[in-house]
C-alpha atoms as a PDB file:
ATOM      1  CA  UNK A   1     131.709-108.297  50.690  1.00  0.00           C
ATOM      2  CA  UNK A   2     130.211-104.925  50.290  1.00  0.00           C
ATOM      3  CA  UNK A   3     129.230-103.045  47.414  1.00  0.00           C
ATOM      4  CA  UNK A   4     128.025 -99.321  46.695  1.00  0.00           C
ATOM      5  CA  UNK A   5     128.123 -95.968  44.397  1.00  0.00           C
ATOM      6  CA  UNK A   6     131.267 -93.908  44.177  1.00  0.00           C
ATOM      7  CA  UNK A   7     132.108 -90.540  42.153  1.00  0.00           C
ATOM      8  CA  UNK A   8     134.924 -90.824  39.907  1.00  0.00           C
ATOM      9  CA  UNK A   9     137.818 -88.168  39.618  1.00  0.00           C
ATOM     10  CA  UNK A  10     135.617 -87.032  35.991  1.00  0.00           C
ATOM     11  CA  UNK A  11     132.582 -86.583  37.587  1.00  0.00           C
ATOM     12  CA  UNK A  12     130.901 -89.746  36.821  1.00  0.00           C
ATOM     13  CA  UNK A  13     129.131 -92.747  39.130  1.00  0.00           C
ATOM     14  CA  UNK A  14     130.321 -96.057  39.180  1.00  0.00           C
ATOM     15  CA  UNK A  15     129.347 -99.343  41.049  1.00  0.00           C
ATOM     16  CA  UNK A  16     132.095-100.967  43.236  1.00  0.00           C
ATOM     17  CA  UNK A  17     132.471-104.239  45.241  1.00  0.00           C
ATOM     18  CA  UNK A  18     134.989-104.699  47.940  1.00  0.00           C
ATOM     19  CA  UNK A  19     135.668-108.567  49.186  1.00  0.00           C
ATOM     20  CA  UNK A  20     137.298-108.828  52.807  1.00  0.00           C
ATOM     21  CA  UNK A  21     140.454-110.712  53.125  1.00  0.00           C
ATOM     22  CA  UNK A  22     140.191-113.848  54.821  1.00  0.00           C
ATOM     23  CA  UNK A  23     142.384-114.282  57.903  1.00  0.00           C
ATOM     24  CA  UNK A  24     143.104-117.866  57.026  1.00  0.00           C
ATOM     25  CA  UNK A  25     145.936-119.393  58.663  1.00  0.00           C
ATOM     26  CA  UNK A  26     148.718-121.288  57.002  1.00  0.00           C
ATOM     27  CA  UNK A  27     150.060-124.760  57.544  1.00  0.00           C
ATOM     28  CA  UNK A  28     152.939-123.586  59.451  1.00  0.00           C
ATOM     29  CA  UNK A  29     150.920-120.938  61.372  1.00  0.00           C
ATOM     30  CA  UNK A  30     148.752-123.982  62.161  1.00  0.00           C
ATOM     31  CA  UNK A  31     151.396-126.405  63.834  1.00  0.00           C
ATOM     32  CA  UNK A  32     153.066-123.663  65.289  1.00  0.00           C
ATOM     33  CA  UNK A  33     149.522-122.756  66.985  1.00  0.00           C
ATOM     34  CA  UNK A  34     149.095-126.104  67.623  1.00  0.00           C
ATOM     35  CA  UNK A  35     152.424-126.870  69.428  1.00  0.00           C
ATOM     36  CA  UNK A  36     151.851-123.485  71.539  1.00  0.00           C
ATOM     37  CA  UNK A  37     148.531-125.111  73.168  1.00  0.00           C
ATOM     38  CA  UNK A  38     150.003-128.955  73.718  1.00  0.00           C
ATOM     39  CA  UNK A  39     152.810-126.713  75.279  1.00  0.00           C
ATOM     40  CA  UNK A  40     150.550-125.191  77.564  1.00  0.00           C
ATOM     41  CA  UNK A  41     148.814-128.162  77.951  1.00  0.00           C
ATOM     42  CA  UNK A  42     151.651-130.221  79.636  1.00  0.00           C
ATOM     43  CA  UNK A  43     153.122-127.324  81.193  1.00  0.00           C
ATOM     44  CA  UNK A  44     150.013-126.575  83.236  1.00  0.00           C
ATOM     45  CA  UNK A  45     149.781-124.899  86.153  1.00  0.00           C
ATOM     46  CA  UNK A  46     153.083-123.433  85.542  1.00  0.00           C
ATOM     47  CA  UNK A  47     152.752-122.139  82.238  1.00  0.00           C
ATOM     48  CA  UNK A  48     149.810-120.144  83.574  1.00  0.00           C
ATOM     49  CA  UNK A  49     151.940-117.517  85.067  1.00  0.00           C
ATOM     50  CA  UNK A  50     153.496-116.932  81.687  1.00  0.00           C
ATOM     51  CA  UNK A  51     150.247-116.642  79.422  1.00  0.00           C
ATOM     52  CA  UNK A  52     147.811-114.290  82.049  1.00  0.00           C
ATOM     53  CA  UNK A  53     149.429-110.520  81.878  1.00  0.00           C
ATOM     54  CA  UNK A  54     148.295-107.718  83.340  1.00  0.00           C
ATOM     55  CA  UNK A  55     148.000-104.343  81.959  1.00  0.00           C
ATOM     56  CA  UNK A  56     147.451-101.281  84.041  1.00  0.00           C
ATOM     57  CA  UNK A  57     144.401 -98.542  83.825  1.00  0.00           C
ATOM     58  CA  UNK A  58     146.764 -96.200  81.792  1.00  0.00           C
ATOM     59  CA  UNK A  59     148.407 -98.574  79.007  1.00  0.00           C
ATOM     60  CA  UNK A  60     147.211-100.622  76.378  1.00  0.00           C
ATOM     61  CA  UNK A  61     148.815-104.067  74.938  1.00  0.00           C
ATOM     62  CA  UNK A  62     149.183-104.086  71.646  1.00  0.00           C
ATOM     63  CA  UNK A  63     149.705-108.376  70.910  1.00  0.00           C
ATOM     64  CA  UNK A  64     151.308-109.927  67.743  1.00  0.00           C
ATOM     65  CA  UNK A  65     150.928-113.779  66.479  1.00  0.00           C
ATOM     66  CA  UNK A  66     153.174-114.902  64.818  1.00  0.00           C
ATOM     67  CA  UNK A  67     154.396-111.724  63.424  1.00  0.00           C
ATOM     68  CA  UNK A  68     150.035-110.833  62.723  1.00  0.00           C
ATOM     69  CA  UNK A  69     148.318-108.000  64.426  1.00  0.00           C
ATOM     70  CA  UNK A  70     145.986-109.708  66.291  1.00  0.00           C
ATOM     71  CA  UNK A  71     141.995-108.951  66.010  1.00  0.00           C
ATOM     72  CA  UNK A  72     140.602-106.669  68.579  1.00  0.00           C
ATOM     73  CA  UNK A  73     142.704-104.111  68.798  1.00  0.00           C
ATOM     74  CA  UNK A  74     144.885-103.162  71.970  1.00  0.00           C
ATOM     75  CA  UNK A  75     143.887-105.281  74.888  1.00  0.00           C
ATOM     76  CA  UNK A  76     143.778-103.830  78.448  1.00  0.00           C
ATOM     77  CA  UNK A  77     143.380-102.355  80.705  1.00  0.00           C
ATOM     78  CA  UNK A  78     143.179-105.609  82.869  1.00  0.00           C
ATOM     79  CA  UNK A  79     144.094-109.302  82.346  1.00  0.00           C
ATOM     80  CA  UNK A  80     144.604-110.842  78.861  1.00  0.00           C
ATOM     81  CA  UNK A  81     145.874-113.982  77.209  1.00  0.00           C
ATOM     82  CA  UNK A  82     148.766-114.872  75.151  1.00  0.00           C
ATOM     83  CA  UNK A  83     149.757-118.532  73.755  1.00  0.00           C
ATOM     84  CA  UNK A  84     153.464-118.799  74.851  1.00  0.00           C
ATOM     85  CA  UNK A  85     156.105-118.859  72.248  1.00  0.00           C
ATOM     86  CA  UNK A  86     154.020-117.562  69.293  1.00  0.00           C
ATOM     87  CA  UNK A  87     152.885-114.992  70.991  1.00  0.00           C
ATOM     88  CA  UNK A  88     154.565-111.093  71.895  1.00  0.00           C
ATOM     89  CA  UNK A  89     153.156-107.859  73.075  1.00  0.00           C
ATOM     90  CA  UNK A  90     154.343-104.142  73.458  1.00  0.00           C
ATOM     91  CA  UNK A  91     152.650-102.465  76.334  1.00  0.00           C
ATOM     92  CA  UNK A  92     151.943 -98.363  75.698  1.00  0.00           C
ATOM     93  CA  UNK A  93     151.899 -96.364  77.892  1.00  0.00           C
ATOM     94  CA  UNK A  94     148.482 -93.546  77.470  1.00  0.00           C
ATOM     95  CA  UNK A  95     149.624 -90.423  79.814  1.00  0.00           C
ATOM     96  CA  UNK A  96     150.575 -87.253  79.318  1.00  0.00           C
ATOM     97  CA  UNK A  97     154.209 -86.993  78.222  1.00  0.00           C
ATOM     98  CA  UNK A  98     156.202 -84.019  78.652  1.00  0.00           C
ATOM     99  CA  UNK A  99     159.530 -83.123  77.013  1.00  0.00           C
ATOM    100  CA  UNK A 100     161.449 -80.487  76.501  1.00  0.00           C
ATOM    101  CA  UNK A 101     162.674 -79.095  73.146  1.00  0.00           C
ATOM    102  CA  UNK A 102     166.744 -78.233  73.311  1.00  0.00           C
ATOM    103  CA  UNK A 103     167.232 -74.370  72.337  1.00  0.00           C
ATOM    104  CA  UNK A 104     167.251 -73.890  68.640  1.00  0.00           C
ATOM    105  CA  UNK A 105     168.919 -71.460  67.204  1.00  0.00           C
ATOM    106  CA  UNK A 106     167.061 -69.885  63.630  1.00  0.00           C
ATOM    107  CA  UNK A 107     166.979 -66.420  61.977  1.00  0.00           C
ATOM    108  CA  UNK A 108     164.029 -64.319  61.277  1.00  0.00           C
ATOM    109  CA  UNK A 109     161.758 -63.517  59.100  1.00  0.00           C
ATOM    110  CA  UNK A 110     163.982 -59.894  59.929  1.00  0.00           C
ATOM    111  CA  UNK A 111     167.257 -61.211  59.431  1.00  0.00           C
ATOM    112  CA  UNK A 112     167.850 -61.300  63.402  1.00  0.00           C
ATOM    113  CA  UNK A 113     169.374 -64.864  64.801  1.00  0.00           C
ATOM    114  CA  UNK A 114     167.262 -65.819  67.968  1.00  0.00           C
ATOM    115  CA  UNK A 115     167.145 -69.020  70.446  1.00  0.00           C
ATOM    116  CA  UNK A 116     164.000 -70.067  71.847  1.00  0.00           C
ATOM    117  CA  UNK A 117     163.243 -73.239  73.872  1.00  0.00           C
ATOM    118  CA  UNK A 118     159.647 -74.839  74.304  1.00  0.00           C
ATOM    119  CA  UNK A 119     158.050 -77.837  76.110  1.00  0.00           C
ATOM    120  CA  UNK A 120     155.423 -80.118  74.445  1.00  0.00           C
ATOM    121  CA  UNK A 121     152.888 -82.214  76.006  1.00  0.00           C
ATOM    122  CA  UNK A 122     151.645 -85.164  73.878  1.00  0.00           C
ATOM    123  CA  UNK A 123     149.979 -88.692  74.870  1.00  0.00           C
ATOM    124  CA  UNK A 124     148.491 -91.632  72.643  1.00  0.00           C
ATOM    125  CA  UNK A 125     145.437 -91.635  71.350  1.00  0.00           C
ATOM    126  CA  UNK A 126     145.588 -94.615  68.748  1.00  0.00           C
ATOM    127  CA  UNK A 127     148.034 -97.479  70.375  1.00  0.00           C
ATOM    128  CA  UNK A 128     147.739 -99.505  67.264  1.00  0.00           C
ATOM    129  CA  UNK A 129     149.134 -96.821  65.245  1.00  0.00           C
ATOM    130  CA  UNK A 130     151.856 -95.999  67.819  1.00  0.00           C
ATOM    131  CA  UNK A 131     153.144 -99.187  67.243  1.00  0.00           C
ATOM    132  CA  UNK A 132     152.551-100.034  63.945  1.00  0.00           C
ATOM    133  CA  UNK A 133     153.330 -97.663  61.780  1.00  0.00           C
ATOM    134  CA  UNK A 134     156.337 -95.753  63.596  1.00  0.00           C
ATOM    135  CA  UNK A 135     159.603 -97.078  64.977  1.00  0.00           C
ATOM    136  CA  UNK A 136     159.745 -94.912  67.647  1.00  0.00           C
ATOM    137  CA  UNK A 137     156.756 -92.635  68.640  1.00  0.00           C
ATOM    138  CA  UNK A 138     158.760 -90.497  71.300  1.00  0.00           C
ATOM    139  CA  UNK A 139     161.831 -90.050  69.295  1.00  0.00           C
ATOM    140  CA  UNK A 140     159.829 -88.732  66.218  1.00  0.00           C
ATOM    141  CA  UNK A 141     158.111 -86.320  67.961  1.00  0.00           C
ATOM    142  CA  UNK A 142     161.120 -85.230  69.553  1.00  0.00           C
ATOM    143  CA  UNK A 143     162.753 -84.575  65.737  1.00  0.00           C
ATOM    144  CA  UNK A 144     159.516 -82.794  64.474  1.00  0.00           C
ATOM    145  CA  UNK A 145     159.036 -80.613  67.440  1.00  0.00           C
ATOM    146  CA  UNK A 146     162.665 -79.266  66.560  1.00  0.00           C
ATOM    147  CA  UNK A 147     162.050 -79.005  63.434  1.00  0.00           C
ATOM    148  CA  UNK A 148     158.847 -77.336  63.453  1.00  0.00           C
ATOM    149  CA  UNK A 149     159.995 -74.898  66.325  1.00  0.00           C
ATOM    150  CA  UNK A 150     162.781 -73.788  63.893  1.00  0.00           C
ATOM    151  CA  UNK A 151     160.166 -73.193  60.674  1.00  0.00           C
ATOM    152  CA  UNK A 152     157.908 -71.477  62.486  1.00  0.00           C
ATOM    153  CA  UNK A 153     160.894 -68.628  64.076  1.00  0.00           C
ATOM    154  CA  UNK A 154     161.772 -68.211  60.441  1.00  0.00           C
ATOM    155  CA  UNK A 155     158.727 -67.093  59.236  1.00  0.00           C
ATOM    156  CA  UNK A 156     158.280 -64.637  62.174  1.00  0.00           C
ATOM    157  CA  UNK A 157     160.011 -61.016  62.789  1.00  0.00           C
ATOM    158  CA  UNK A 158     161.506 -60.324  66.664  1.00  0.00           C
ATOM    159  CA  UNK A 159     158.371 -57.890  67.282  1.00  0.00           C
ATOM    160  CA  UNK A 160     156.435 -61.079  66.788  1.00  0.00           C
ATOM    161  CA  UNK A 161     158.744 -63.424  68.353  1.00  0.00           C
ATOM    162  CA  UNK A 162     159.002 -61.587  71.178  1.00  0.00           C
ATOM    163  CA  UNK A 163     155.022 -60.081  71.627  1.00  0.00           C
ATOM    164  CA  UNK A 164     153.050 -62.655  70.522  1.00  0.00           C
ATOM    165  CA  UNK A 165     154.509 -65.834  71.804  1.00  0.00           C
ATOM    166  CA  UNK A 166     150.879 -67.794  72.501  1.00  0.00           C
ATOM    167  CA  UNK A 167     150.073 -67.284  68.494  1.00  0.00           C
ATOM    168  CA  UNK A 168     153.247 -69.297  67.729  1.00  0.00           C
ATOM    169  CA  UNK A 169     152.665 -71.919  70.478  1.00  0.00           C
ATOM    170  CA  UNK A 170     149.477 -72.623  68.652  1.00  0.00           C
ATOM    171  CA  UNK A 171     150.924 -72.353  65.348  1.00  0.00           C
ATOM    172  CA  UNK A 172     153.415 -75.215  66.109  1.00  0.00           C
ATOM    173  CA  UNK A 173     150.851 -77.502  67.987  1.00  0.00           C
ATOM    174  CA  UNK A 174     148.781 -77.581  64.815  1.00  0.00           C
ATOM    175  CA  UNK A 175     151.416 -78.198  62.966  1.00  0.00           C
ATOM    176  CA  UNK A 176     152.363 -80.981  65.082  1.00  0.00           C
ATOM    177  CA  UNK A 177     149.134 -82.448  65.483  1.00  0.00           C
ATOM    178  CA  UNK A 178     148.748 -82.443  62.074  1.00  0.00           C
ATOM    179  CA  UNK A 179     152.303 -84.438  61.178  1.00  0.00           C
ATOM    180  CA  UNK A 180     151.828 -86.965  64.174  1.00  0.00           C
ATOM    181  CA  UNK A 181     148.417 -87.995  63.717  1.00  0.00           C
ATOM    182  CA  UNK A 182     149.147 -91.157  61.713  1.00  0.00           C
ATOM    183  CA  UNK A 183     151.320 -92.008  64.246  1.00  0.00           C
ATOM    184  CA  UNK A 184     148.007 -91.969  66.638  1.00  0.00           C
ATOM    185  CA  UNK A 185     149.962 -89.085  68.849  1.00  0.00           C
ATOM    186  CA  UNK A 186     147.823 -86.115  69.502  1.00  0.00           C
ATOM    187  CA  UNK A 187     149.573 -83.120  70.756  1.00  0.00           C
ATOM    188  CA  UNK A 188     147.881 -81.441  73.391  1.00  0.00           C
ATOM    189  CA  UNK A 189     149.742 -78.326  74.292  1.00  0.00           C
ATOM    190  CA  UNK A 190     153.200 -76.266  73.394  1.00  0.00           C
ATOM    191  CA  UNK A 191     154.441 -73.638  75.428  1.00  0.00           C
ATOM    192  CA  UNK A 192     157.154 -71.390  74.534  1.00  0.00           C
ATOM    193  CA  UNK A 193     159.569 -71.431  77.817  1.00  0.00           C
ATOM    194  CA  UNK A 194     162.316 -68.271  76.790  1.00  0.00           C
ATOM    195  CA  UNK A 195     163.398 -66.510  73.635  1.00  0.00           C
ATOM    196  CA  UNK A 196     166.973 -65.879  73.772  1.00  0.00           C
ATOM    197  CA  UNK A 197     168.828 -62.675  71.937  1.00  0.00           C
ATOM    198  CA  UNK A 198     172.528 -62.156  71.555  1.00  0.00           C
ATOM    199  CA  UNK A 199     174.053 -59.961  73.859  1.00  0.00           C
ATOM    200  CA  UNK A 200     175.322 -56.817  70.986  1.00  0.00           C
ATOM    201  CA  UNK A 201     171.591 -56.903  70.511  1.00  0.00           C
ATOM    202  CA  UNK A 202     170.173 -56.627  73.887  1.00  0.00           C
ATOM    203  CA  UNK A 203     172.880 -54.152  74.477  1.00  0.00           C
ATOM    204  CA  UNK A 204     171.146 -51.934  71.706  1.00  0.00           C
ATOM    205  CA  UNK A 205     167.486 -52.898  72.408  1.00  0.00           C
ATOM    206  CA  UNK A 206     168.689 -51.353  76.170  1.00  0.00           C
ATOM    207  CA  UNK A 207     170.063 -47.846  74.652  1.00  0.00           C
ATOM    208  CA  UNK A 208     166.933 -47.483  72.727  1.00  0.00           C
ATOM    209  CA  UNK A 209     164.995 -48.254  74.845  1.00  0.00           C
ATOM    210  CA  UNK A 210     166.466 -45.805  77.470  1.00  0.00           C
ATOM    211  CA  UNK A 211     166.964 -42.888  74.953  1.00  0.00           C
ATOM    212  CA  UNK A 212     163.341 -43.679  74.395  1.00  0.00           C
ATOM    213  CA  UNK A 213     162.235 -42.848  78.092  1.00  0.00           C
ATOM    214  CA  UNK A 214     164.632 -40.299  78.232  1.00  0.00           C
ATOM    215  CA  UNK A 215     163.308 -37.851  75.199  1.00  0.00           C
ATOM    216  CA  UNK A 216     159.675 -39.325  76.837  1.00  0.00           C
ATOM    217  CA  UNK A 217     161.441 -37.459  80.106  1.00  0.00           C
ATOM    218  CA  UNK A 218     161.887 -34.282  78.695  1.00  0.00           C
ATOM    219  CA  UNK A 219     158.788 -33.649  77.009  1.00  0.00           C
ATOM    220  CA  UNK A 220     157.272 -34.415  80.308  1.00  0.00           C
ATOM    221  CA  UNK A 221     159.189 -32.525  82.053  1.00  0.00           C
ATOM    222  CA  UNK A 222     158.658 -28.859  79.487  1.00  0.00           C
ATOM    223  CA  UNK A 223     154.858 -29.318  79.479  1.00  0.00           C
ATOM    224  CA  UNK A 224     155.197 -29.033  83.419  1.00  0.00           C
ATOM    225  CA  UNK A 225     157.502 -26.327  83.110  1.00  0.00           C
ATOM    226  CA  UNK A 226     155.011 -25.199  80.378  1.00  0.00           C
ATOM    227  CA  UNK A 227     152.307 -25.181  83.111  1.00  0.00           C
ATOM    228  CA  UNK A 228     153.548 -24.531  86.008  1.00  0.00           C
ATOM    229  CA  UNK A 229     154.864 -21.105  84.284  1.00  0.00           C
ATOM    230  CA  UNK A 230     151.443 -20.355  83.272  1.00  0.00           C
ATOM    231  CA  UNK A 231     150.070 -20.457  86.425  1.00  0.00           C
ATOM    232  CA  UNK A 232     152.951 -18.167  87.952  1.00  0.00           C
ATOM    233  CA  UNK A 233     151.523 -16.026  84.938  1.00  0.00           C
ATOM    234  CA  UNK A 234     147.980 -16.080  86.598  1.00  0.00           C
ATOM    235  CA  UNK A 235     149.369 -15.789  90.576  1.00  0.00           C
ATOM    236  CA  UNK A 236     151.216 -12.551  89.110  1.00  0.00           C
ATOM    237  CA  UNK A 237     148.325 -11.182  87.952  1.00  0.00           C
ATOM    238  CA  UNK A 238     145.682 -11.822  90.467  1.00  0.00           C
ATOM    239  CA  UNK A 239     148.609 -10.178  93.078  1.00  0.00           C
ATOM    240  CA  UNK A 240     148.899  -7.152  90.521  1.00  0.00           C
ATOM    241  CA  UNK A 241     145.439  -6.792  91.129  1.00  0.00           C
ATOM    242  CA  UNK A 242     145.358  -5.998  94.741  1.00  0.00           C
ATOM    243  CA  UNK A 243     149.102  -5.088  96.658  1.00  0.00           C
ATOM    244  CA  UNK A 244     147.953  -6.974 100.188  1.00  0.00           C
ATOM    245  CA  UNK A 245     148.150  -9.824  98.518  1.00  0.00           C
ATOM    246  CA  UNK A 246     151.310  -9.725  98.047  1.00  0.00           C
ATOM    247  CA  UNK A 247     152.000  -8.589 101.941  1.00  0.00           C
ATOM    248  CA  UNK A 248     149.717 -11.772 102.592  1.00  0.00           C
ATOM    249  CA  UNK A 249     151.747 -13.977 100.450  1.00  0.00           C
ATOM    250  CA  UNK A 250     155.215 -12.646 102.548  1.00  0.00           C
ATOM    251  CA  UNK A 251     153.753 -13.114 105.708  1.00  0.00           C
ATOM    252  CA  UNK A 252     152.693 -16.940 104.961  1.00  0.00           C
ATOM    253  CA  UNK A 253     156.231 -17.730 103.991  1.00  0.00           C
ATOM    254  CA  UNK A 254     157.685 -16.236 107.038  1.00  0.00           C
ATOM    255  CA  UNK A 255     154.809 -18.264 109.137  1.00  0.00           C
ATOM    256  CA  UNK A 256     155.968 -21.649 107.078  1.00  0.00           C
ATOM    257  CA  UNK A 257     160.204 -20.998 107.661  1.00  0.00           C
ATOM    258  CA  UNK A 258     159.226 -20.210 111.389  1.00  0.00           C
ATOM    259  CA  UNK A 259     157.466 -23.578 111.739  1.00  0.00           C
ATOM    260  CA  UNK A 260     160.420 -25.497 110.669  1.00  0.00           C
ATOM    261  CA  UNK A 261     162.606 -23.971 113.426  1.00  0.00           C
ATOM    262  CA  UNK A 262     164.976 -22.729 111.459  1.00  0.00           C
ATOM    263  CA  UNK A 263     167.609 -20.015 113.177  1.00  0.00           C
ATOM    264  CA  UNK A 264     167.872 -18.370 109.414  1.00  0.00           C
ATOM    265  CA  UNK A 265     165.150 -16.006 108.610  1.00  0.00           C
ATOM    266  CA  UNK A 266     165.171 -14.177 105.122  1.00  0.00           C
ATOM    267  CA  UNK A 267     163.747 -11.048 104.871  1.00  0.00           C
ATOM    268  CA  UNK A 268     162.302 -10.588 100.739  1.00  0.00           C
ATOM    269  CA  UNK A 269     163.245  -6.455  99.893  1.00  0.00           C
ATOM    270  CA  UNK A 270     160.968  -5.581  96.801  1.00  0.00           C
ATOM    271  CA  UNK A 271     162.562  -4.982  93.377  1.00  0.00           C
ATOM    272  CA  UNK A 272     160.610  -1.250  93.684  1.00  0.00           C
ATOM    273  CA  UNK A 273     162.743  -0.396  96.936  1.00  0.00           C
ATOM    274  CA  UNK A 274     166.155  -1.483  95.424  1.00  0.00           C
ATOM    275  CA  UNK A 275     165.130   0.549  91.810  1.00  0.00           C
ATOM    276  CA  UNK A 276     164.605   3.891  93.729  1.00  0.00           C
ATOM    277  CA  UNK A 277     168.022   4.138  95.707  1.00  0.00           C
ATOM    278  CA  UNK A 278     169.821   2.994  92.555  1.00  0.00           C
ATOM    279  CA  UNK A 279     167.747   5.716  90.869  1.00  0.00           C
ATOM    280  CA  UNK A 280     169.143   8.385  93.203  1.00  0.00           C
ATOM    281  CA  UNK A 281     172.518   7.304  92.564  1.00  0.00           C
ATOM    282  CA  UNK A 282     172.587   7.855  89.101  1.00  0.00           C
ATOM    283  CA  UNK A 283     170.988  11.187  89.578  1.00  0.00           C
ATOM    284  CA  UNK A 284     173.556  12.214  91.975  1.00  0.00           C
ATOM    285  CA  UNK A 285     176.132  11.340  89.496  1.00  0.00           C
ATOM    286  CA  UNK A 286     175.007  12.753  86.952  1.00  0.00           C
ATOM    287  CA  UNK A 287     174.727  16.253  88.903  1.00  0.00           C
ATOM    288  CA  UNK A 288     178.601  15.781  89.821  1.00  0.00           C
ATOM    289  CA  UNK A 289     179.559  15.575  86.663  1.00  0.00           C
ATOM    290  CA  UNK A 290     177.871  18.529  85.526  1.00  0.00           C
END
């Protein structure tokens, strides 16, 4: 028995007392206990390699008596007892399990259908609770992981989906961890393997992105036009500013095309040579006709 304060739901105190349930066995639960040790009894040595099991350093047993929990909580890892006939046990197993969840296929938060797959890593922490108060631990999880995977896409857009896949892995583990801890699962990881799209829309994710790098292209491509013209500007104008430069410049391009052994040599004429003689001729014609 134990007794103490408490706080009520208005605010006030109040004095409780809380009696513990005997574990008192009944008649039947008596003979049958009885019967189980006579058995073993007159069945000895033999019966010994029925009652002594042996758990390993990864699982637990969790024993019933008589359809009772028994007190102590999982046995193991090591040898342990059970009283044949009356007693049964359900070994668990504490590693790491791994599964994968099948694709699901949801719709965003953006109205776009996606299919993503994940894997989830989970193990037992409580094997009393594992057994006790779930059918089937592995199966559930299973269910909820699906389940949760596809809540979680719908409250997302793509951008997200697709950017910021670690923030939904967490997202889903605590949401896990929080709907399987009763079971006595704890959820240690979630990793999101592949987000699938539909091919129409990868087909136009492609073309934007390429008319993206494209107009990206261009502008690239007029500021160097941009520049590289302003620096023929400057050339021009540090040549204008003394005429061997420009012989200079001729006779370095005649030194580069000779390098390359080339059998073609062009000779540059200057626009001012060509403008005279075409000068001349119009002046000549124009004294004909006169």
């Amino acid at each position: 028995m134990k007794g103490g304060w408490r706080r009520t739901e208005s605010g006030g105190h109040e004095f409780f007392l809380e009696y513990e349930q005997l574990n008192v066995m009944g008649c039947v639960e008596f003979a049958a206990t009885l019967g189980s040790v006579v058995l073993l009894i007159v069945t000895l040595p033999f019966s010994l390699f029925w009652c002594f099991k042996v758990v390993q350093e990864y699982e637990r047993a969790v024993i019933f008596r008589l359809g009772r929990l028994r007190r102590g909580g999982a046995r193991g890892p090591g040898i342990f007892f059970v009283l044949p006939c009356i007693d049964s046990y359900c070994k668990v197993d504490l590693r790491t399990v791994s599964f994968d969840v099948p694709p699901q296929e949801a719709l965003t938060k953006d109205s776009v259908t996606v299919t993503v797959d994940a894997v989830v890593y989970y193990r037992i922490e409580d094997p009393l609770n594992a057994v006790v108060k779930v059918t089937n631990y592995s199966n559930s999880t299973r269910l909820l992981a699906m389940t949760t995977l596809r809540n979680i896409l719908g409250t997302r857009k793509l951008a997200e989906i697709l950017s910021d896949r670690e923030a939904i892995s967490h997202a889903m583990q605590a949401s896990l961890d929080v709907a399987t801890d009763p079971w006595g699962v704890k959820v240690e990881r979630v990793e999101i393997k592949d987000v699938s799209l539909p091919q129409q829309l990868q087909r136009a994710m492609a073309a934007e992105a390429e008319a993206s790098r494209e107009a990206r292209a261009k502008v690239i491509a007029a500021e160097g036009e941009m520049k590289a013209s302003r620096a023929l500007k400057e050339a021009s104008d540090v040549i204008n500013q003394s005429p061997a430069a420009l012989q200079l410049r001729y006779l370095q391009t005649l030194n580069n095309i000779s390098a390359e052994k080339n059998s073609t040599i062009i000779f540059p004429l200057p626009i001012d040579l060509i403008s005279y003689f075409v000068d001349v001729k119009r002046s000549s014609e124009a004294s004909e006709v006169i």
